[in-house]
C-alpha atoms as a PDB file:
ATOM      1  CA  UNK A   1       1.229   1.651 -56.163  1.00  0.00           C
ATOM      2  CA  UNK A   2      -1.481  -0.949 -55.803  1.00  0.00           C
ATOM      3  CA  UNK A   3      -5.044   0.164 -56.116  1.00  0.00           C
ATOM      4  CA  UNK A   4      -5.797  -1.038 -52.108  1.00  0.00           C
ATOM      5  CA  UNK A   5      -2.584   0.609 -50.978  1.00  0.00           C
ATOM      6  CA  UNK A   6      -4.027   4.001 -52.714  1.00  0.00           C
ATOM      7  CA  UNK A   7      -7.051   3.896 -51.289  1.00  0.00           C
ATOM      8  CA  UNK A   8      -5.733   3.017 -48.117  1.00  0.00           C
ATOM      9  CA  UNK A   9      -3.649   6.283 -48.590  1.00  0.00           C
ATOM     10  CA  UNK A  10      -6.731   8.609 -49.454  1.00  0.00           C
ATOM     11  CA  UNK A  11      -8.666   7.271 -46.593  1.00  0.00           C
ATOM     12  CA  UNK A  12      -5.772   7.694 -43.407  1.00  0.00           C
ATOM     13  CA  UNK A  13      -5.079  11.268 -45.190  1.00  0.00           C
ATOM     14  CA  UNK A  14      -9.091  12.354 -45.068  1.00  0.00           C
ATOM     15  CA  UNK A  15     -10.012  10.280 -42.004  1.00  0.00           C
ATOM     16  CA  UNK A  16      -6.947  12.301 -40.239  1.00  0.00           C
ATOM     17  CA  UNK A  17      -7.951  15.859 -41.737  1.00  0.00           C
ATOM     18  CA  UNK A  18      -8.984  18.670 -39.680  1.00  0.00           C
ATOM     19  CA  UNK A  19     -11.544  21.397 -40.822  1.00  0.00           C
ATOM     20  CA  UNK A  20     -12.425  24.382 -38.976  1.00  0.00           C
ATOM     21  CA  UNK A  21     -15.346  26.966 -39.867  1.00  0.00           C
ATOM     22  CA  UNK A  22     -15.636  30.621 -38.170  1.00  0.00           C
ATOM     23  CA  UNK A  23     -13.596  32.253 -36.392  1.00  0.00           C
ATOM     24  CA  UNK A  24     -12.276  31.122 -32.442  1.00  0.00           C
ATOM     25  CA  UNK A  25     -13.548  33.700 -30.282  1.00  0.00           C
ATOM     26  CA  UNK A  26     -11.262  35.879 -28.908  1.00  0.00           C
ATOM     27  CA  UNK A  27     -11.847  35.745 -24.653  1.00  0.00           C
ATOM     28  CA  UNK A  28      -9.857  38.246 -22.900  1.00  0.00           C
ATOM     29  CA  UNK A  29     -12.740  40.622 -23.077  1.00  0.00           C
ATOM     30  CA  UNK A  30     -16.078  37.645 -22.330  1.00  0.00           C
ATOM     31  CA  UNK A  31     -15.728  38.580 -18.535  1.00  0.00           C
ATOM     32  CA  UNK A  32     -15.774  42.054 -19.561  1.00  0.00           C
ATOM     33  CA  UNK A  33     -19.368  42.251 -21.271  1.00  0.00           C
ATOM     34  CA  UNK A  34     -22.241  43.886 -19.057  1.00  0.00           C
ATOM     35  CA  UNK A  35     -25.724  44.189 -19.761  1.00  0.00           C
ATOM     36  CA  UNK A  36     -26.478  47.700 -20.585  1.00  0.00           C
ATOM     37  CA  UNK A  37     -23.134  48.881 -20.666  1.00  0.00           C
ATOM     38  CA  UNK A  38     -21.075  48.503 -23.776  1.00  0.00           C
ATOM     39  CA  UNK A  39     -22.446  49.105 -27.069  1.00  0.00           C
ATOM     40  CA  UNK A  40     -21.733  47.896 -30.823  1.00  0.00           C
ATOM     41  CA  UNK A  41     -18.710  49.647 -31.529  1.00  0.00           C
ATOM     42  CA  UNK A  42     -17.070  48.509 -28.635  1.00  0.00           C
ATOM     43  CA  UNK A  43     -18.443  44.623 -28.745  1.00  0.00           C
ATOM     44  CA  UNK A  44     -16.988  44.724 -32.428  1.00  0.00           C
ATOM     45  CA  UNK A  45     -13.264  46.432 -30.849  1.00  0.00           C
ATOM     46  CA  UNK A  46     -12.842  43.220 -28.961  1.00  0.00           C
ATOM     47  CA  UNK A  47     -14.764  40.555 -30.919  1.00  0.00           C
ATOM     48  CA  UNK A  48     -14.437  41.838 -34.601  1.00  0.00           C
ATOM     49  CA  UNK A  49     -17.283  41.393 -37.107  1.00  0.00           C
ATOM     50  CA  UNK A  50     -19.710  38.890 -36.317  1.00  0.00           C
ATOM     51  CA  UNK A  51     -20.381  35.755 -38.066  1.00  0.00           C
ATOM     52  CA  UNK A  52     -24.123  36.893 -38.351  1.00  0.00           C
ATOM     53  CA  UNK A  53     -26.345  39.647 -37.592  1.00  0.00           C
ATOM     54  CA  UNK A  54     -30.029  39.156 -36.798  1.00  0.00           C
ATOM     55  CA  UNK A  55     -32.766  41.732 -36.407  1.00  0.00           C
ATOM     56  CA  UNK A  56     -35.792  42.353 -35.834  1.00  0.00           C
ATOM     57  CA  UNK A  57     -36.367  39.609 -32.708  1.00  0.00           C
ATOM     58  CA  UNK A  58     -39.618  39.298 -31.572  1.00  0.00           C
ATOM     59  CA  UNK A  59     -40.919  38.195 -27.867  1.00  0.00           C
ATOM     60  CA  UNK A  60     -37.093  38.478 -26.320  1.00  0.00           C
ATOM     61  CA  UNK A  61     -37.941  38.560 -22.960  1.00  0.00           C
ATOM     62  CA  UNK A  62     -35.928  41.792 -21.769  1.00  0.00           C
ATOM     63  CA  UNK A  63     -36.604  43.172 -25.481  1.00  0.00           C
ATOM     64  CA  UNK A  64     -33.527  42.776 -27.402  1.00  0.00           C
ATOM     65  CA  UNK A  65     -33.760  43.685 -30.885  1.00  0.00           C
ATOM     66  CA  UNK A  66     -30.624  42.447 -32.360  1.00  0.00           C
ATOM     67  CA  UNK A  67     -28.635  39.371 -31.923  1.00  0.00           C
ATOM     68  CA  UNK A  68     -24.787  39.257 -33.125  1.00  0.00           C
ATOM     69  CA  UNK A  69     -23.477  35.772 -33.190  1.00  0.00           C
ATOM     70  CA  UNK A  70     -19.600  35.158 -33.399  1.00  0.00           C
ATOM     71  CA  UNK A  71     -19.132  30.878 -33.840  1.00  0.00           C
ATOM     72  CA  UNK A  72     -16.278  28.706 -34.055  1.00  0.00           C
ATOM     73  CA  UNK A  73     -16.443  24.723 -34.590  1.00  0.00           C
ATOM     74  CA  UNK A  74     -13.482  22.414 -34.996  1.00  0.00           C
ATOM     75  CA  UNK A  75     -13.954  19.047 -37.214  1.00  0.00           C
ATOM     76  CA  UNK A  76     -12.222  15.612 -37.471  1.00  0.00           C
ATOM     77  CA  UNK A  77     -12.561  12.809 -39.429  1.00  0.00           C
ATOM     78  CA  UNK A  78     -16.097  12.547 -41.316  1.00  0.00           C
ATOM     79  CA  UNK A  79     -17.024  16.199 -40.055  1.00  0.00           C
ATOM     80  CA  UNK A  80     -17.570  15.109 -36.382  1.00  0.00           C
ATOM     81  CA  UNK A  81     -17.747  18.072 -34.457  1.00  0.00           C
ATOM     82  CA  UNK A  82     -14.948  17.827 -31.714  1.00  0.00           C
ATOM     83  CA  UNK A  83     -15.144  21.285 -30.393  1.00  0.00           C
ATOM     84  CA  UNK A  84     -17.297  24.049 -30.610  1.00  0.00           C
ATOM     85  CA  UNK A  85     -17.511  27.817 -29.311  1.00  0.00           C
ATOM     86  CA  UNK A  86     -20.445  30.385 -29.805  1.00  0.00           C
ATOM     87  CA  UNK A  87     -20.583  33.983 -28.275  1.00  0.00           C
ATOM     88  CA  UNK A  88     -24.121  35.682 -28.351  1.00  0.00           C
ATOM     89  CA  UNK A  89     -24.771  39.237 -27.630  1.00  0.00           C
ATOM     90  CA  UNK A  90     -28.153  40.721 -28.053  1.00  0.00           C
ATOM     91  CA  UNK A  91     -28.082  44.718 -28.044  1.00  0.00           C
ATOM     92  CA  UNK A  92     -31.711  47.058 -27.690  1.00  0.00           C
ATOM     93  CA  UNK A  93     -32.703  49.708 -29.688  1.00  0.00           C
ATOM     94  CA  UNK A  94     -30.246  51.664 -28.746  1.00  0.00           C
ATOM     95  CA  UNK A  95     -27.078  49.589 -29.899  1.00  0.00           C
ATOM     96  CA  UNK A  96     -26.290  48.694 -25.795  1.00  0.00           C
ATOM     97  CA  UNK A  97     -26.088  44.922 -24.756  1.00  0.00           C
ATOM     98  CA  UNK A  98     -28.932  43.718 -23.288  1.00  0.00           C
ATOM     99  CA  UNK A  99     -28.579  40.065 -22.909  1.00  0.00           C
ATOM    100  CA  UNK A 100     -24.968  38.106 -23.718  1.00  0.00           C
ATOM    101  CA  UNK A 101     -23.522  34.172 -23.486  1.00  0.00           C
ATOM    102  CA  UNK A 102     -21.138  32.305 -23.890  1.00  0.00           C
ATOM    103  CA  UNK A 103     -20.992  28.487 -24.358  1.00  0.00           C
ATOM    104  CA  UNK A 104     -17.881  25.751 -25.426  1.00  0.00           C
ATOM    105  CA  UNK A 105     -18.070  22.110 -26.169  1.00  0.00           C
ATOM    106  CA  UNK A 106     -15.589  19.515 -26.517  1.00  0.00           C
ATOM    107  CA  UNK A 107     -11.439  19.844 -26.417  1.00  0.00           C
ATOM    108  CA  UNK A 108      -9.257  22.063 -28.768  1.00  0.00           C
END
């Protein structure tokens, strides 16, 4: 094979790859999240572990004091971004949600 007709090759194959990082979020249960109503053990039933854990917020206005953060992003090409999910829930001191969202860009 000719040099050009490699590279030609190499760049349709990585130009037409597909990367993904995280995990999609699972959504039967989104609808079902209340503020002060479920706590950790039963976020982490439906959602599973989350792709980080943050404590110790300071100034949240309704004074959450832990933030669990489940993401999912979908990449084409040269790591364009073509779709994106994040699910946020924010639990007080005493492991209940307190604040929660939901947000989705782009197509699958």
């Amino acid at each position: 094979m000719h040099m050009s007709r490699y590279l030609i090759v190499l760049l349709v194959l990585f130009v037409g790859a597909c990367a993904t990082a995280g995990n999609k979020v699972d959504r039967t249960h989104i609808g079902d999240i209340k503020d002060g109503v479920q706590g950790k053990a039963t976020v982490k039933k439906w959602f599973g572990e989350p792709h980080s854990i943050k404590t110790g917020l300071i100034g949240h206005p309704r004074g959450c004091t832990e933030r669990w953060t489940y993401e999912y992003a979908k990449a084409r090409g040269f790591g364009t971004v073509t779709y994106s999910e994040i699910l946020v829930i924010d639990f007080d001191r005493k492991g209940v949600v307190c604040d929660h969202a939901f947000l989705k860009s782009g197509n699958e």
